[in-house]
Protein backbone atom coordinates (compact mmCIF):
# COMPACT_ATOMS: atom_id res chain seq x y z
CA UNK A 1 8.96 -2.27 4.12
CA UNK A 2 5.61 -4.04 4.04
CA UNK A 3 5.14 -6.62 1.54
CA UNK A 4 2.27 -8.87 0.36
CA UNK A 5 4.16 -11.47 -0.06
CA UNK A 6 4.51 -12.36 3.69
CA UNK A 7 1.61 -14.03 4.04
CA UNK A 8 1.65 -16.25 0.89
CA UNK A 9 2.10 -19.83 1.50
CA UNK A 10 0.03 -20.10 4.89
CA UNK A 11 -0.43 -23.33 5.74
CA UNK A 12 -3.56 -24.82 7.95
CA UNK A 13 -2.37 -26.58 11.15
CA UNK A 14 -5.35 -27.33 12.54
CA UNK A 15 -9.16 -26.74 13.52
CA UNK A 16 -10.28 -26.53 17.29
CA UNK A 17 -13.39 -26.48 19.46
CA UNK A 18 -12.07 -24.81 22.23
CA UNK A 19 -9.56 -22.66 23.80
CA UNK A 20 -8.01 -25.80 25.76
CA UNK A 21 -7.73 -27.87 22.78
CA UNK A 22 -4.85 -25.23 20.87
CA UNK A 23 -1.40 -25.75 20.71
CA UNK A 24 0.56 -23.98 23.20
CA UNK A 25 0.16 -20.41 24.35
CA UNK A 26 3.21 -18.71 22.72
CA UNK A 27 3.98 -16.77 19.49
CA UNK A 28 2.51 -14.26 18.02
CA UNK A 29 -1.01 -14.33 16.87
CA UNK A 30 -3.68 -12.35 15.36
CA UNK A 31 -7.41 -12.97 15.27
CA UNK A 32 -9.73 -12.87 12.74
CA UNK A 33 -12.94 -11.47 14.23
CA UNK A 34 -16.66 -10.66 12.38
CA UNK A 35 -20.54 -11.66 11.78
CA UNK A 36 -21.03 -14.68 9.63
CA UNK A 37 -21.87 -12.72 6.94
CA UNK A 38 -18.45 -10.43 6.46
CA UNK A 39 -16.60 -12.67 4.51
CA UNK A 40 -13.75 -13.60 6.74
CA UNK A 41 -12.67 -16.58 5.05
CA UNK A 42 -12.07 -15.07 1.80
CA UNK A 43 -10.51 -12.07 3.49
CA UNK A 44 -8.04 -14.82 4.88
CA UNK A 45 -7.64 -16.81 1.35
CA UNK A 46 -7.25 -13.38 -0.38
CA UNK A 47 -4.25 -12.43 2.13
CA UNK A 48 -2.37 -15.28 1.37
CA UNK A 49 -3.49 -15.59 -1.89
CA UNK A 50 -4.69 -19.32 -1.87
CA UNK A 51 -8.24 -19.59 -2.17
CA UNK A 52 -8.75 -22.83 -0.87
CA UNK A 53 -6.86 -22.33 2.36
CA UNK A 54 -9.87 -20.84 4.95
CA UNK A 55 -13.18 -22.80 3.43
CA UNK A 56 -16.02 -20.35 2.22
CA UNK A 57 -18.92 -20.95 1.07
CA UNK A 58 -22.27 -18.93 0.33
CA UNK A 59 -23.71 -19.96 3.51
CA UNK A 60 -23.23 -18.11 6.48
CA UNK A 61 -21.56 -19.72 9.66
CA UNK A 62 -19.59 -22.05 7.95
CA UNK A 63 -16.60 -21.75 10.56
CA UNK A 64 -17.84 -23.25 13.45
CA UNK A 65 -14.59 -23.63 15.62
CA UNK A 66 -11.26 -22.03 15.85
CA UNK A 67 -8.69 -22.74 12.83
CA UNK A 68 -5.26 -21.70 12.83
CA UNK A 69 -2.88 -21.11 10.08
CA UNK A 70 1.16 -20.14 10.84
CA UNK A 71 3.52 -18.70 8.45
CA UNK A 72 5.94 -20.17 6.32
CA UNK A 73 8.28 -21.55 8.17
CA UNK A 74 7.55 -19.76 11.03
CA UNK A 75 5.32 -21.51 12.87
CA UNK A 76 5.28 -18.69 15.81
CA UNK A 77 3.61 -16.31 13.81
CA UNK A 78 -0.24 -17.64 13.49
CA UNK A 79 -3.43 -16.22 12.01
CA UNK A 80 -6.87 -17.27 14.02
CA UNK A 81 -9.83 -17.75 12.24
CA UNK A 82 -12.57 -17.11 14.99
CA UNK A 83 -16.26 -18.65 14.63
CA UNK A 84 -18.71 -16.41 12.87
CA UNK A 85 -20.88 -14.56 14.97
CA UNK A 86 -24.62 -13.12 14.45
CA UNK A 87 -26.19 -15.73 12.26
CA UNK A 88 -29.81 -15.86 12.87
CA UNK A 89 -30.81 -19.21 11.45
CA UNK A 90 -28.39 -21.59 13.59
CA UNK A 91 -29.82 -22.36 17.14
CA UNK A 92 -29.83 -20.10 20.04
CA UNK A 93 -27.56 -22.60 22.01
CA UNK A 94 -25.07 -22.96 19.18
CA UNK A 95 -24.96 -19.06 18.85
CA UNK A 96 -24.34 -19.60 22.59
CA UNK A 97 -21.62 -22.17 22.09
CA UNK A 98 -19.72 -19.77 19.22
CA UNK A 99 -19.74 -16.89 21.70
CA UNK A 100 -18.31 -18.55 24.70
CA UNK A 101 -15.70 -20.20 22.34
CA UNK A 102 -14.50 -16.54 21.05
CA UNK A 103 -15.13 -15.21 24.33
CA UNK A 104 -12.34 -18.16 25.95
CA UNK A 105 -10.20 -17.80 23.34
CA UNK A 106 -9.65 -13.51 23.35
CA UNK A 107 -9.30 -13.61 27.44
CA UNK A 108 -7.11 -16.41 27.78
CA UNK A 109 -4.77 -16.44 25.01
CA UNK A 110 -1.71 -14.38 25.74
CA UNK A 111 -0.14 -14.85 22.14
CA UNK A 112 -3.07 -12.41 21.41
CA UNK A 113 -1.55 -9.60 19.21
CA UNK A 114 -4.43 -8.15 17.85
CA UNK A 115 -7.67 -8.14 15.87
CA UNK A 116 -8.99 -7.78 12.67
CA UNK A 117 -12.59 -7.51 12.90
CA UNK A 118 -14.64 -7.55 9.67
CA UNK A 119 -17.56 -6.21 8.40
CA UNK A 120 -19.66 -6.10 5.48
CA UNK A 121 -19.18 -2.30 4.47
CA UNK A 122 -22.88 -2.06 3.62
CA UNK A 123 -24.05 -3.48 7.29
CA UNK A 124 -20.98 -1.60 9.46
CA UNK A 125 -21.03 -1.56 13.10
CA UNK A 126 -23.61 -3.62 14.45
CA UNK A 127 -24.05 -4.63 18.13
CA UNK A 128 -21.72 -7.01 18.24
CA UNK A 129 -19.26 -5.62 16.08
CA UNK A 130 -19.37 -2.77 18.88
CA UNK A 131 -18.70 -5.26 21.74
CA UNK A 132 -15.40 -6.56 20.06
CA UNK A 133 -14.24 -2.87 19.48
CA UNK A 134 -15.19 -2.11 22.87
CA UNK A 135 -13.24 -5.05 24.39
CA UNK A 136 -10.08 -4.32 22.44
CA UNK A 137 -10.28 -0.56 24.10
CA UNK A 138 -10.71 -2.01 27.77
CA UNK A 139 -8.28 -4.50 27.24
CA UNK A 140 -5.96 -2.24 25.45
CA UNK A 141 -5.93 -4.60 22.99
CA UNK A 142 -4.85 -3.24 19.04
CA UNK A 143 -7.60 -3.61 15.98
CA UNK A 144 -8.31 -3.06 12.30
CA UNK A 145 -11.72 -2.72 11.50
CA UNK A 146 -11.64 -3.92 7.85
CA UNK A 147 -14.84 -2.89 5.82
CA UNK A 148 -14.78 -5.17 3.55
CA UNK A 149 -16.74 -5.80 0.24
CA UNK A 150 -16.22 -2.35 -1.05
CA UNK A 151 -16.27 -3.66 -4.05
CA UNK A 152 -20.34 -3.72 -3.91
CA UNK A 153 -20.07 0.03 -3.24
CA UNK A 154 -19.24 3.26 -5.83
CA UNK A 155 -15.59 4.62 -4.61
CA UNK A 156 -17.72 7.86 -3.70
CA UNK A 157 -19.53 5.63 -1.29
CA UNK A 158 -17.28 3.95 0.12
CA UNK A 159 -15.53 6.67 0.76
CA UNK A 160 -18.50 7.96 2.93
CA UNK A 161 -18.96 5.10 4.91
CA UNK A 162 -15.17 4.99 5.58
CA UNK A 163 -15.47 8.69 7.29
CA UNK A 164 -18.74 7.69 9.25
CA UNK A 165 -16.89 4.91 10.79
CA UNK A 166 -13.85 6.78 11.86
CA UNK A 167 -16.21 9.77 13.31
CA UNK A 168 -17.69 6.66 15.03
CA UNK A 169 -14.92 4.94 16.80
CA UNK A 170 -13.40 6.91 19.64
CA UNK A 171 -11.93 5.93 22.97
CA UNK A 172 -9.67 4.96 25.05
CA UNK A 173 -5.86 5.51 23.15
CA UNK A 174 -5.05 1.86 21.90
CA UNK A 175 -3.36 1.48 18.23
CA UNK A 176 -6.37 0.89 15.79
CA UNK A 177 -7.08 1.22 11.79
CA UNK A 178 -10.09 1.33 9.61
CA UNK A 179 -9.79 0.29 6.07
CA UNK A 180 -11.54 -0.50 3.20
CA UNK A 181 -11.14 -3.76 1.79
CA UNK A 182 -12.07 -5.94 -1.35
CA UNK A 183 -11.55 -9.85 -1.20
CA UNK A 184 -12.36 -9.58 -5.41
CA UNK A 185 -10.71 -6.56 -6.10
CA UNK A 186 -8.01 -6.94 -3.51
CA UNK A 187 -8.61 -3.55 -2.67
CA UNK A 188 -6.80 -2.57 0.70
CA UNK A 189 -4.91 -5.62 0.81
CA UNK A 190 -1.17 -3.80 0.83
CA UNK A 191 -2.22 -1.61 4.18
CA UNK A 192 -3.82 -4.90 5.85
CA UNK A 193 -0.42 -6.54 5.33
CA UNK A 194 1.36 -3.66 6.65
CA UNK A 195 -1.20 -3.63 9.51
CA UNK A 196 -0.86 -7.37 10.26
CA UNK A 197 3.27 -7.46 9.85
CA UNK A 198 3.36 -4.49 12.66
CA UNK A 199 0.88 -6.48 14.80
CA UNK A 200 2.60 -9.37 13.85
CA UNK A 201 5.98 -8.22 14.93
CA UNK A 202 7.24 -8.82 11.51
């Protein structure tokens, strides 16, 4: 059974500006995907229930290269904290430098288990959001879409914007999930550990 205690006591091993510069290709690891807005770092703090483990701060774009945290004792098992993508006011050739480090990383790492890509529940599915779903169906790749901040939202609405997604995302047959999610309330955060241990082979 799924517990949300498997993720406490994370620890950081490292951060890295490229693909080449990681520790070696094997494991199991899962990604942590989503627009510089989404709140992926306190997504990340909130799973393992240390919030000073992924740095956040009210600035978009803050992670700017690829960090990696393992599992207790099990440093096989990693989570990826990918750059933030989509934020306007860094430059066009560091937007350019993000993408080609997330776009090294998801082709060439083959302890790739999965994704979690995040979104701000009020701004879902934006163009680039679509490109990462789109990937993981080519590649056959498994997802979670996690909608997170629901918290800003009525129940009633989020509710709503839950079903649009899901009557949104269709294609090829690859395992996926869409959830809600709350970094404050910790809404959701039971299924995304269930969600990460199967990805995780846990």
């Amino acid at each position: 059974m799924p517990t949300i205690e498997t993720f406490i006591n994370a620890k950081f091993i490292g951060s890295f500006q490229s693909h080449e510069e990681l520790p070696a290709d094997t494991g199991d690891e899962i990604a942590f995907c989503g627009r510089s807005n989404s709140g992926k770092s306190s997504v990340i703090n909130a799973l393992t229930k240390n919030k000073k483990l992924a740095k956040t701060s009210k600035t978009p774009g803050r992670t700017q290269s690829i960090n990696l945290f393992c599992l207790k004792d099990r440093e096989e098992k990693r989570l990826i904290d990918l750059p933030g993508y989509g934020y306007a006011k860094v430059s066009k050739s560091k937007r350019k430098e993000w993408g080609l480090i997330i776009d090294e990383y998801l082709n060439l790492r083959e302890s790739l288990r999965g994704l979690i890509i995040i979104m701000d529940i009020r701004h879902p599915l934006k163009d680039s959001d679509q490109m990462l779903i789109n990937w993981c169906q080519e590649t056959q790749t498994p997802f979670l879409i996690l909608l997170n901040k629901s918290d800003k939202l009525s129940k009633n609405q989020s509710h709503s914007i839950l079903g649009k997604i899901k009557k949104q995302v269709s294609g090829p047959s690859v395992y996926y999930e869409i959830l809600t999610f709350s970094s404050k309330d910790l809404v959701g955060l039971s299924d995304l550990n269930r969600c990460l241990e199967t990805l995780l082979l846990i």
